[in-house]
Protein backbone atom coordinates (compact mmCIF):
# COMPACT_ATOMS: atom_id res chain seq x y z
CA UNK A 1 50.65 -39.66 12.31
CA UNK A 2 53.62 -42.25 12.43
CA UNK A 3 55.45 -43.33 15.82
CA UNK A 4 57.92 -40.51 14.92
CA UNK A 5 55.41 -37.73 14.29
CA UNK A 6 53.92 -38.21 17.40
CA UNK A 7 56.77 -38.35 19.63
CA UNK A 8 57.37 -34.91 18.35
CA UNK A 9 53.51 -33.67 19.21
CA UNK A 10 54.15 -35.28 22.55
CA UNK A 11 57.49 -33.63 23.25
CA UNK A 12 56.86 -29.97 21.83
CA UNK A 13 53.21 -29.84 23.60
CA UNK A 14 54.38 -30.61 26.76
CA UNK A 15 57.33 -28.08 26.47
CA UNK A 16 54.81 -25.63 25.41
CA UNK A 17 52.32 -26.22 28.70
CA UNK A 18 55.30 -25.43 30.47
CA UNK A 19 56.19 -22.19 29.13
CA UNK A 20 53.20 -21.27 29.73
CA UNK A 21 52.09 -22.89 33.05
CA UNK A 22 55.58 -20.99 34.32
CA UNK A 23 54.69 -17.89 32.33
CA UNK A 24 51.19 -17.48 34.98
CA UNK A 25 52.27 -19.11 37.73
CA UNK A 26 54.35 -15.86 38.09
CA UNK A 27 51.45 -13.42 38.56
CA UNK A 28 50.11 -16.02 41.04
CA UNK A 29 53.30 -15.84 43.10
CA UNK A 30 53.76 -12.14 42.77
CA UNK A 31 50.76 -11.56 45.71
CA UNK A 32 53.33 -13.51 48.15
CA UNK A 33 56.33 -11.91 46.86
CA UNK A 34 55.40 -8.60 47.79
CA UNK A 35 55.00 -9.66 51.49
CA UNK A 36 58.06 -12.02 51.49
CA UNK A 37 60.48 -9.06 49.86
CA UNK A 38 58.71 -6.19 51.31
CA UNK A 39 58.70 -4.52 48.02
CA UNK A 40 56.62 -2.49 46.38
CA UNK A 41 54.06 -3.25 43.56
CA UNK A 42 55.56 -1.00 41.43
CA UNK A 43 58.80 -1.91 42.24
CA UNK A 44 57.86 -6.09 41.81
CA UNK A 45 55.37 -5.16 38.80
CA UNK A 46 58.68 -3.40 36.28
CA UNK A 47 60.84 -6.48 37.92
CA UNK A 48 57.95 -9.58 36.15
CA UNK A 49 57.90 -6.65 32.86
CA UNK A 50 61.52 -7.56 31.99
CA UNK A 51 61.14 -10.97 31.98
CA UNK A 52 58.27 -10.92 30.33
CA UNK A 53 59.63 -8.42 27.59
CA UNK A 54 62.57 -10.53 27.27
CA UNK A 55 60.31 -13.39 26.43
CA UNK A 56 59.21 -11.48 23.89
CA UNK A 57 62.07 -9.83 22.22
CA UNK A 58 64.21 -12.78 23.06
CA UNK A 59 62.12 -14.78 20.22
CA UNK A 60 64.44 -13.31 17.40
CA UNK A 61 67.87 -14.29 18.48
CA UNK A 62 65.83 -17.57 19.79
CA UNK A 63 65.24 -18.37 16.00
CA UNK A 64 68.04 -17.34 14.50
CA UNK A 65 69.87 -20.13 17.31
CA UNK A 66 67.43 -22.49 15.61
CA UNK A 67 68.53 -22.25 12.17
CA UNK A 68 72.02 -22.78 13.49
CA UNK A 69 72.28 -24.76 16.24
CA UNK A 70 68.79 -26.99 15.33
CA UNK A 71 65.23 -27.30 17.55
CA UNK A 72 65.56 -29.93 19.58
CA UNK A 73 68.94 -29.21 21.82
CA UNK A 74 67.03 -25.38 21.71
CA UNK A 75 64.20 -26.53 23.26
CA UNK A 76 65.97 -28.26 25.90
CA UNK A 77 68.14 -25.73 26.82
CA UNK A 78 64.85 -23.81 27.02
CA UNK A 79 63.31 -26.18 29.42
CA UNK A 80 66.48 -26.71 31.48
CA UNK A 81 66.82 -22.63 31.90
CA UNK A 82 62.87 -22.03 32.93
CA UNK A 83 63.25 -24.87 35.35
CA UNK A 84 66.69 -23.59 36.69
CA UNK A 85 64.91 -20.04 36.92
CA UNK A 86 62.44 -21.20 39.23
CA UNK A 87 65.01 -23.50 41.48
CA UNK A 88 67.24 -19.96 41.65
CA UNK A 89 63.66 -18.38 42.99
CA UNK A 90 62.47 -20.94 45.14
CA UNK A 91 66.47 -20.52 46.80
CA UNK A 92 66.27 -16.55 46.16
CA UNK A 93 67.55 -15.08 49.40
CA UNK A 94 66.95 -11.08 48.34
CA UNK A 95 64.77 -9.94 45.70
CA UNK A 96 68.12 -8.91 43.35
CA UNK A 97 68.12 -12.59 43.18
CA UNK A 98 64.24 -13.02 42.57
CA UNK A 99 64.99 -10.47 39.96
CA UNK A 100 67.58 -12.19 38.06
CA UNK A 101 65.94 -15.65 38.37
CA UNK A 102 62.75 -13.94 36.27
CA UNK A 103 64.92 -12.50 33.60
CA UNK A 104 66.69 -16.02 33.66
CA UNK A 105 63.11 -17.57 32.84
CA UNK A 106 62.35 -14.52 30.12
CA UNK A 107 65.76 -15.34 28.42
CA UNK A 108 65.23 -19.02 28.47
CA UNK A 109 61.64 -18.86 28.19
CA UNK A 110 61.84 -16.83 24.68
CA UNK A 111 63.84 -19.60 22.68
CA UNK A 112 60.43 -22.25 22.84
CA UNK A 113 58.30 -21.16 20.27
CA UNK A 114 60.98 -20.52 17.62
CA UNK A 115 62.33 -23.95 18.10
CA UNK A 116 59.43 -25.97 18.64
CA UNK A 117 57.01 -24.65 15.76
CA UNK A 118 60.37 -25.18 13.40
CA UNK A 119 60.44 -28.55 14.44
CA UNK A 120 57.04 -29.07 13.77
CA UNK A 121 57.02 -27.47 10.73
CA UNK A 122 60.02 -28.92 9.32
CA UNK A 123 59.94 -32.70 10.38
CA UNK A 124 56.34 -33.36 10.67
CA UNK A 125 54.81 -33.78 6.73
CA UNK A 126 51.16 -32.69 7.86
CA UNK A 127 51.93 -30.58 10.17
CA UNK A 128 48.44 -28.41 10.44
CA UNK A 129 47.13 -30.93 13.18
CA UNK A 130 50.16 -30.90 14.62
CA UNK A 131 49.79 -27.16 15.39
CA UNK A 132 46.59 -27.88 17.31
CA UNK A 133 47.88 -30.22 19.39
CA UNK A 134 51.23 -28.21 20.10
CA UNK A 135 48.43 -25.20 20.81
CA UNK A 136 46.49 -27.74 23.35
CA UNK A 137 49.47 -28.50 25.08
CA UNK A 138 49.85 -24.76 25.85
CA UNK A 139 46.53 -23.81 26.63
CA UNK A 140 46.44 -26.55 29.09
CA UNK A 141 49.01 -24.79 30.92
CA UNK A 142 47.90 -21.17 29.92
CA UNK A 143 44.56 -22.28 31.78
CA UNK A 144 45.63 -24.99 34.47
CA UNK A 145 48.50 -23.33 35.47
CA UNK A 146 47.66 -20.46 37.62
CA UNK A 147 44.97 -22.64 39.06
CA UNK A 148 47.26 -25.42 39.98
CA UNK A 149 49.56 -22.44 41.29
CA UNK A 150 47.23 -20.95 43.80
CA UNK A 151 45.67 -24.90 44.96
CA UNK A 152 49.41 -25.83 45.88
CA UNK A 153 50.04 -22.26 47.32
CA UNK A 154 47.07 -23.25 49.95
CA UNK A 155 49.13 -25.96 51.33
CA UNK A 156 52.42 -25.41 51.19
CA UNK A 157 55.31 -22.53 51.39
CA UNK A 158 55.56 -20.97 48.31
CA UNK A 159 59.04 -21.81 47.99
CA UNK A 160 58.53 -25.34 47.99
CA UNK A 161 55.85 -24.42 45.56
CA UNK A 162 58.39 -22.76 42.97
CA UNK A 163 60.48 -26.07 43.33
CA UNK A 164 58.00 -28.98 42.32
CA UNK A 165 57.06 -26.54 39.77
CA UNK A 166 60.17 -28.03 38.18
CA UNK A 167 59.15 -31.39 38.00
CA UNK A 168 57.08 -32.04 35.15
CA UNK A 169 60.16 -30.00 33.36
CA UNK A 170 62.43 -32.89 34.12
CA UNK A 171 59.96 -35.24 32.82
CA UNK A 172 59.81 -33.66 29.17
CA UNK A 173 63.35 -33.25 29.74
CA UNK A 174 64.01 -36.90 30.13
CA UNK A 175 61.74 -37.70 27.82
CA UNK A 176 63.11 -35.43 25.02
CA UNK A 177 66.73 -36.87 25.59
CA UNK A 178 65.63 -40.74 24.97
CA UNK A 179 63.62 -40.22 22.28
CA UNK A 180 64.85 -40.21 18.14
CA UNK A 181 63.01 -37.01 17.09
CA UNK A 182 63.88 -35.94 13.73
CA UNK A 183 65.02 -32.46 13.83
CA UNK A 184 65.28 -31.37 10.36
CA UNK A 185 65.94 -27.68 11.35
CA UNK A 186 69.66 -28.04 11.70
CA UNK A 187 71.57 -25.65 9.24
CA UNK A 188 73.53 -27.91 6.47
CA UNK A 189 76.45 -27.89 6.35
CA UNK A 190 79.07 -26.27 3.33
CA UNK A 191 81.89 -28.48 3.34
CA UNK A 192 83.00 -29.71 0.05
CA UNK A 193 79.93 -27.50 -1.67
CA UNK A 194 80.32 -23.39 -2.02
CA UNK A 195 77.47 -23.09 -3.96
CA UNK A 196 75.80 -20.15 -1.70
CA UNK A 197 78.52 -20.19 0.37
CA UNK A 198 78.11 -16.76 1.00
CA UNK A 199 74.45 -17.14 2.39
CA UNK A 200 75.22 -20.72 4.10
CA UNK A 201 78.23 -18.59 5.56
CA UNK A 202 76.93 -16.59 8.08
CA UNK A 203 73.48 -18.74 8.42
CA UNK A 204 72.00 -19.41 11.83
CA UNK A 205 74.93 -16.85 13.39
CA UNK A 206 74.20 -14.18 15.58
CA UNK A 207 76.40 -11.18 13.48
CA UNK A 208 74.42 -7.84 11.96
CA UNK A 209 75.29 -9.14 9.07
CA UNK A 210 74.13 -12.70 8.99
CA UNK A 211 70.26 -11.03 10.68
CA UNK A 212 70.46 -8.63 7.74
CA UNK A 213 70.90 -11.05 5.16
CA UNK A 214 68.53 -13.98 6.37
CA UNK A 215 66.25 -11.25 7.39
CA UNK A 216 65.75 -9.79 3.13
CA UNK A 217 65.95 -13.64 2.37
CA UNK A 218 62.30 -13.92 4.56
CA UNK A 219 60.87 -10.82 4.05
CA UNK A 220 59.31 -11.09 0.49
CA UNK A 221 55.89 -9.00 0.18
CA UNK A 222 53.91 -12.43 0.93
CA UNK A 223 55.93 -13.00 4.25
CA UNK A 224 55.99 -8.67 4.75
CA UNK A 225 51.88 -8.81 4.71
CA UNK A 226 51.81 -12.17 6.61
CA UNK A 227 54.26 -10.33 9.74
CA UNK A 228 51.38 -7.77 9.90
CA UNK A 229 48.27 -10.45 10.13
CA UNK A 230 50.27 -11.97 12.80
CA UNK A 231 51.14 -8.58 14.69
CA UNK A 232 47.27 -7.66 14.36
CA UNK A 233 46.70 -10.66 15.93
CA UNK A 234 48.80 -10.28 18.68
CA UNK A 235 47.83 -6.91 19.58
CA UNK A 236 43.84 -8.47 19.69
CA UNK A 237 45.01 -11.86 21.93
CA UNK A 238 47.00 -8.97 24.31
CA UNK A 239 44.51 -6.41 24.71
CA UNK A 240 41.49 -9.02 25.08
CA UNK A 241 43.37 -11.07 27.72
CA UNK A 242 45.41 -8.32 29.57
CA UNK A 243 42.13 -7.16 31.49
CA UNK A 244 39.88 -10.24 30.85
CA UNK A 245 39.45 -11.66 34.27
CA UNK A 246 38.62 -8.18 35.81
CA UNK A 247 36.12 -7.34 32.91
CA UNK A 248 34.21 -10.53 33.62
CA UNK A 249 34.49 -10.27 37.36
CA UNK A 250 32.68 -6.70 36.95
CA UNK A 251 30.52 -7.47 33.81
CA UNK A 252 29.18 -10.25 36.18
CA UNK A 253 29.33 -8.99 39.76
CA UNK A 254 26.61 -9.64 42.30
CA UNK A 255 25.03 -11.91 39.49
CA UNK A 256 27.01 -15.13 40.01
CA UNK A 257 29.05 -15.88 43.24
CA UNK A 258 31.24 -19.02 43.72
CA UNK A 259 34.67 -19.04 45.62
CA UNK A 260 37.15 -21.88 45.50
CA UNK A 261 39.57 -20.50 48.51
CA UNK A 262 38.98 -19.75 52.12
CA UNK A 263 38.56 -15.62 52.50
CA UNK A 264 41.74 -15.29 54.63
CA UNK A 265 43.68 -17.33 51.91
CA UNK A 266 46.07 -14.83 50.05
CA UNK A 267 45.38 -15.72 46.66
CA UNK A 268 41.53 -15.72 47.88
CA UNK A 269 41.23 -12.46 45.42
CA UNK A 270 42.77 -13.74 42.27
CA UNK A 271 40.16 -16.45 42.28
CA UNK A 272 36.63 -14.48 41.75
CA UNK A 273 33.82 -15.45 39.23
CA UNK A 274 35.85 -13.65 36.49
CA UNK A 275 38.85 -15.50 36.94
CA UNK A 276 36.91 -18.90 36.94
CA UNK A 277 35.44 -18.01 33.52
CA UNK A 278 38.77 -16.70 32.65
CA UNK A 279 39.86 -20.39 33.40
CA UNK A 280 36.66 -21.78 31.46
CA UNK A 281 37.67 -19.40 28.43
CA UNK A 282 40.95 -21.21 28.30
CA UNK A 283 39.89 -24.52 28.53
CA UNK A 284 37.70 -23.81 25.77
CA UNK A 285 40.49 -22.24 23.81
CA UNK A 286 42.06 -26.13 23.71
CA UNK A 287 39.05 -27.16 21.33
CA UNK A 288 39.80 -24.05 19.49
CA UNK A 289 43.63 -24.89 18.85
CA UNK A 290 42.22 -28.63 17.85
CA UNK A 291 39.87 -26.75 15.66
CA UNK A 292 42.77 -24.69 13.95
CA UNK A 293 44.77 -27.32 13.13
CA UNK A 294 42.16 -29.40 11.38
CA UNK A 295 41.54 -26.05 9.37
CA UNK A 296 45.07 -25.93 8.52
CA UNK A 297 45.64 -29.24 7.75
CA UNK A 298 42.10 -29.19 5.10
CA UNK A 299 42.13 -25.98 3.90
CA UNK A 300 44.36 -23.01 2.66
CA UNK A 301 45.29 -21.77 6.00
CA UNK A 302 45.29 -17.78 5.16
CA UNK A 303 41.88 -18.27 3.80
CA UNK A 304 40.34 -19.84 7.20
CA UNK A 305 42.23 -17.23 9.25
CA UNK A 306 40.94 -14.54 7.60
CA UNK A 307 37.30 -15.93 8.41
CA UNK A 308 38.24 -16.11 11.66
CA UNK A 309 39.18 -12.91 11.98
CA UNK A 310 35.83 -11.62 11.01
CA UNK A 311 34.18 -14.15 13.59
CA UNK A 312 36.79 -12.57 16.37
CA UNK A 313 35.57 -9.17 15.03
CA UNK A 314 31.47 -10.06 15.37
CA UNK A 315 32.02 -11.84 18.74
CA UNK A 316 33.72 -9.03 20.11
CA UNK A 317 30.84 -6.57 19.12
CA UNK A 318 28.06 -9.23 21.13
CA UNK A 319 29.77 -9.44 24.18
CA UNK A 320 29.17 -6.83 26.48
CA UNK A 321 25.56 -6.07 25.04
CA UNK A 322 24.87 -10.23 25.64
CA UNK A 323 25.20 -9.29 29.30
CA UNK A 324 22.03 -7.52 29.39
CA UNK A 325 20.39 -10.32 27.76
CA UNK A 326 21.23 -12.31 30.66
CA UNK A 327 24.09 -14.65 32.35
CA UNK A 328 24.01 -18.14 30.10
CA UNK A 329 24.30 -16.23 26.69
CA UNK A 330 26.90 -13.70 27.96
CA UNK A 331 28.56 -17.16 28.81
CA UNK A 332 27.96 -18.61 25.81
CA UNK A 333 29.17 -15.14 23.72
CA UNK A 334 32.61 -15.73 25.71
CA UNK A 335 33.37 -19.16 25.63
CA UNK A 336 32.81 -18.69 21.41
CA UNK A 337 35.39 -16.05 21.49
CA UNK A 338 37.72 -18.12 23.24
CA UNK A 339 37.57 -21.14 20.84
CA UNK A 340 37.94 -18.60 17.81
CA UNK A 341 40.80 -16.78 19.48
CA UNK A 342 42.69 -19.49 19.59
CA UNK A 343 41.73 -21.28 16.02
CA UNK A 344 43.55 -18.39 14.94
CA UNK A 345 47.04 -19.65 16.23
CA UNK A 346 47.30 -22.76 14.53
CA UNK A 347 46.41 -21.31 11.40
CA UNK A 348 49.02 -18.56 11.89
CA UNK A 349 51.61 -21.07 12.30
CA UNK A 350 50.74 -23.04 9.61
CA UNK A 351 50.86 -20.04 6.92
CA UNK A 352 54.09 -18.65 8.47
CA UNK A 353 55.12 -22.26 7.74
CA UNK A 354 53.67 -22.00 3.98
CA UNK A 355 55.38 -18.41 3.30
CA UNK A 356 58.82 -18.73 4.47
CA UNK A 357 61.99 -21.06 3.21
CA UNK A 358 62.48 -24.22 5.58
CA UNK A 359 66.32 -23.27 5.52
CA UNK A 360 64.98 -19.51 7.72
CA UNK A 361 61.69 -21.14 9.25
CA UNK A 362 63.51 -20.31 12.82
CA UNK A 363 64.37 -16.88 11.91
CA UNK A 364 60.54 -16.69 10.62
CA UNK A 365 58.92 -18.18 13.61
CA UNK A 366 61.33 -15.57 15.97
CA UNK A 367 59.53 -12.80 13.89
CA UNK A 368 56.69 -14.02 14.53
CA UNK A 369 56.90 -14.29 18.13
CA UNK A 370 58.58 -10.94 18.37
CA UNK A 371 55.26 -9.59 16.49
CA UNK A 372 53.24 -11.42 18.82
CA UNK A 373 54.90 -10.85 22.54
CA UNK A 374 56.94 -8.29 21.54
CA UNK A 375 55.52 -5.70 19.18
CA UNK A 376 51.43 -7.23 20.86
CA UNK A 377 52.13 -6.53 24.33
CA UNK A 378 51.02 -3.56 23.03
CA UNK A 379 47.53 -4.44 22.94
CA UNK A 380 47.46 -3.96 26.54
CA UNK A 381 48.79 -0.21 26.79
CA UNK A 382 45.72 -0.15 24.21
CA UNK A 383 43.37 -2.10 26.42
CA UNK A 384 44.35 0.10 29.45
CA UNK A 385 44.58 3.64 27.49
CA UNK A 386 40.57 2.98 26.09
CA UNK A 387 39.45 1.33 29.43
CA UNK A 388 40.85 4.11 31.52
CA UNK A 389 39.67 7.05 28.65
CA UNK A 390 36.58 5.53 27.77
CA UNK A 391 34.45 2.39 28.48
CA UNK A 392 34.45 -1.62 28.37
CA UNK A 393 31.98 -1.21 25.18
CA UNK A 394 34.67 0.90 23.19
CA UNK A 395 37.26 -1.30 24.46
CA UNK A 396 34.96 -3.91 22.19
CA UNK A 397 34.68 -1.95 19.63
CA UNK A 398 38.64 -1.53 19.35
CA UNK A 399 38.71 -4.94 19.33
CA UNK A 400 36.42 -5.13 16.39
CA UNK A 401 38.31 -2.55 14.47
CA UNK A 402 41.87 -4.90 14.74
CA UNK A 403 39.90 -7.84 14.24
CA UNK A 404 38.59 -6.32 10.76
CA UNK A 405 41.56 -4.88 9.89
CA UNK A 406 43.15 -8.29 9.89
CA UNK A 407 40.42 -9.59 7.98
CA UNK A 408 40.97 -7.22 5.57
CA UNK A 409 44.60 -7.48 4.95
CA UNK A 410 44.01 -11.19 4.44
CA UNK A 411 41.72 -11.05 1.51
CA UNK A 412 44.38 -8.07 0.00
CA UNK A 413 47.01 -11.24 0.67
CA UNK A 414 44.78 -13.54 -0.87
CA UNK A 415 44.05 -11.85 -3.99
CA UNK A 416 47.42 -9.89 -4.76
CA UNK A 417 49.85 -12.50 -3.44
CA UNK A 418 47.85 -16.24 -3.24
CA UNK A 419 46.59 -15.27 -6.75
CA UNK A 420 49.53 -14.86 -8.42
CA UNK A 421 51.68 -16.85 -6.94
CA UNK A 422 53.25 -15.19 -3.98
């Protein structure tokens, strides 16, 4: 990588730790929120699902921003509203304000992935390694996050908490602004040219008609079968992580026993043995990204993520039965599924990247993110639905099924679209 190159790794993986370290630090604060507001969990739990669905859903308009407006003043803007979401927060004085300051961090949270995979994709000319360090970056905060949370939570208010939560935002911030990163994602400009004028016209715009036309311009049968890899995807990382920490804290109950807080603390309970393997998981997941990217950047990346898939799909049927073999290989089953689910998202990226114009890669990557927080949230009305109907071993098994199902629809991709040519 040139100086250039990796100003951009360093910029968009920081930005995407954040998004995520804000994204759990939420659930974290939640268990004080519903003794600060005297609200109820219901009440607090539909408050967090709107900002999280407009995270999500936000992803589309988020891209189609990008291909107008370019990624790098996106991403900031992205950075500057999460940050300014948890300042409102930390200064909330009812929960109508907590309320809005969540949707503020949805809304402003939804725009990062969009803009920062564009800019990856578009201004970065080997960009699969790139993908696993942007995938790192956010698995360092997917995992250190809530951790770092609940440890600050033990010493100080949680509203003072919320506001140096902020801090390493300024940082990127600050750091985005001084550096020359070579966003390449800007839409060009027709001045003096009307060939395509009519598509150039209402690029990057949000207008029906501008989505409807960039939208048939993406959507070729490669990119069609690619949105449905991706969405099977999404519905596997949901459902598997939704209801993680609780599965391992049962699977290993009264087997293993380590605490971290004192037992009056009040996050005490979101810290048992299954959330510090849930941690362990993640951490692992960071070799997995690395791994993903180094697939992507050596080998046709549909063809490595559809052998994934069928890994995700064999690991899933081992785990619960390695419990009865004993603790260290049920360990060892689970931290392998972590660094496979997330080789996956690297090589995702990268064939998005492959199977989609550079002058719509926002608009593609806001699909994509819509498929994968959006349409995969999903996953955990599935998770919940099989695990309330049925048992942790068909939960599994579910798993398996989406997992092969994937795998399948990549070799149909591979040898009715790679094959002949797209």
């Amino acid at each position: 990588m040139n100086r250039s190159d990796r100003q951009i790794v360093f910029f968009t993986a920081g930005s995407h730790g954040l998004v995520h370290t804000y994204e759990l630090a939420i659930p974290i604060l939640m268990t004080v929120w519903l003794i600060e507001f005297s609200v109820t969990a219901a009440l607090l739990g539909a408050a967090v699902t709107v900002g999280y669905g407009l995270f999500g859903v936000g992803a589309l308009p988020g891209g189609i921003l990008v291909d107008r407006y370019g990624s790098k003043p996106l991403i900031l803007a992205s950075l500057l509203g999460m940050a300014a979401a948890f300042l409102l927060a930390s200064l909330a004085p009812s929960f109508v304000t907590l309320v809005i300051a969540i949707g503020i961090w949805g809304i402003a949270a939804s725009v990062y992935h969009p803009a920062g995979l564009a800019l990856i994709s578009t201004s970065i000319e080997k960009p699969g390694v790139a993908y696993g360090y942007h995938g790192m970056g956010g698995n360092i905060g997917i995992a250190l996050g809530p951790l770092a949370t609940a440890v600050l939570l033990t010493q100080f208010d949680w509203r003072i908490v919320a506001a140096v939560l902020t801090i390493p935002t300024a940082i990127i911030v600050v750091y985005g602004l001084l550096v020359d990163i070579d966003d390449q994602t800007v839409a060009p400009k027709t001045e003096g040219n009307t060939t395509n004028s009519d598509t150039s016209s209402t690029k990057g715009k949000l207008t029906v008609a501008a989505i409807q036309r960039d939208t048939r311009t993406l959507f070729t049968l490669g990119f069609s079968i690619i949105f449905v890899i991706v969405l099977l995807s999404g519905l596997y990382y949901r459902a598997f992580l939704t209801f993680l920490p609780d599965l391992l804290g049962d699977l290993l109950g009264g087997l293993v026993d380590i605490s971290l807080f004192g037992e009056g603390s009040v996050v005490a309970e979101e810290f048992d043995i299954g959330h510090y393997l849930y941690v362990g998981i993640l951490l692992f997941g960071i070799g997995g990204q690395y791994l993903g990217g180094y697939l992507a950047q050596r080998f046709a990346p549909e063809r490595a993520l559809g052998y994934v898939l069928a890994v995700l799909a064999g690991l899933a049927l081992l785990f619960v039965p390695a419990v009865a073999i004993g603790v260290v290989p049920f360990v060892g089953v689970a931290l392998l599924l972590g660094i496979a689910l997330f080789t996956i998202q690297p090589l995702q990226q990268a064939t998005v990247a492959a199977y989609s114009p550079e002058e719509t890669r926002g608009l593609s990557f806001g699909y994509t993110f819509l498929a994968i927080f959006g349409i995969g949230a999903l996953g955990a009305a599935i998770a919940g639905t099989v695990l309330t109907v049925a048992s942790i071993d068909a939960l599994f098994v579910v798993l398996a099924a989406i997992a092969v199902t994937g795998a399948l629809v990549v070799t149909i991709f591979r040898r009715n679209i790679v094959s002949s040519g797209r």
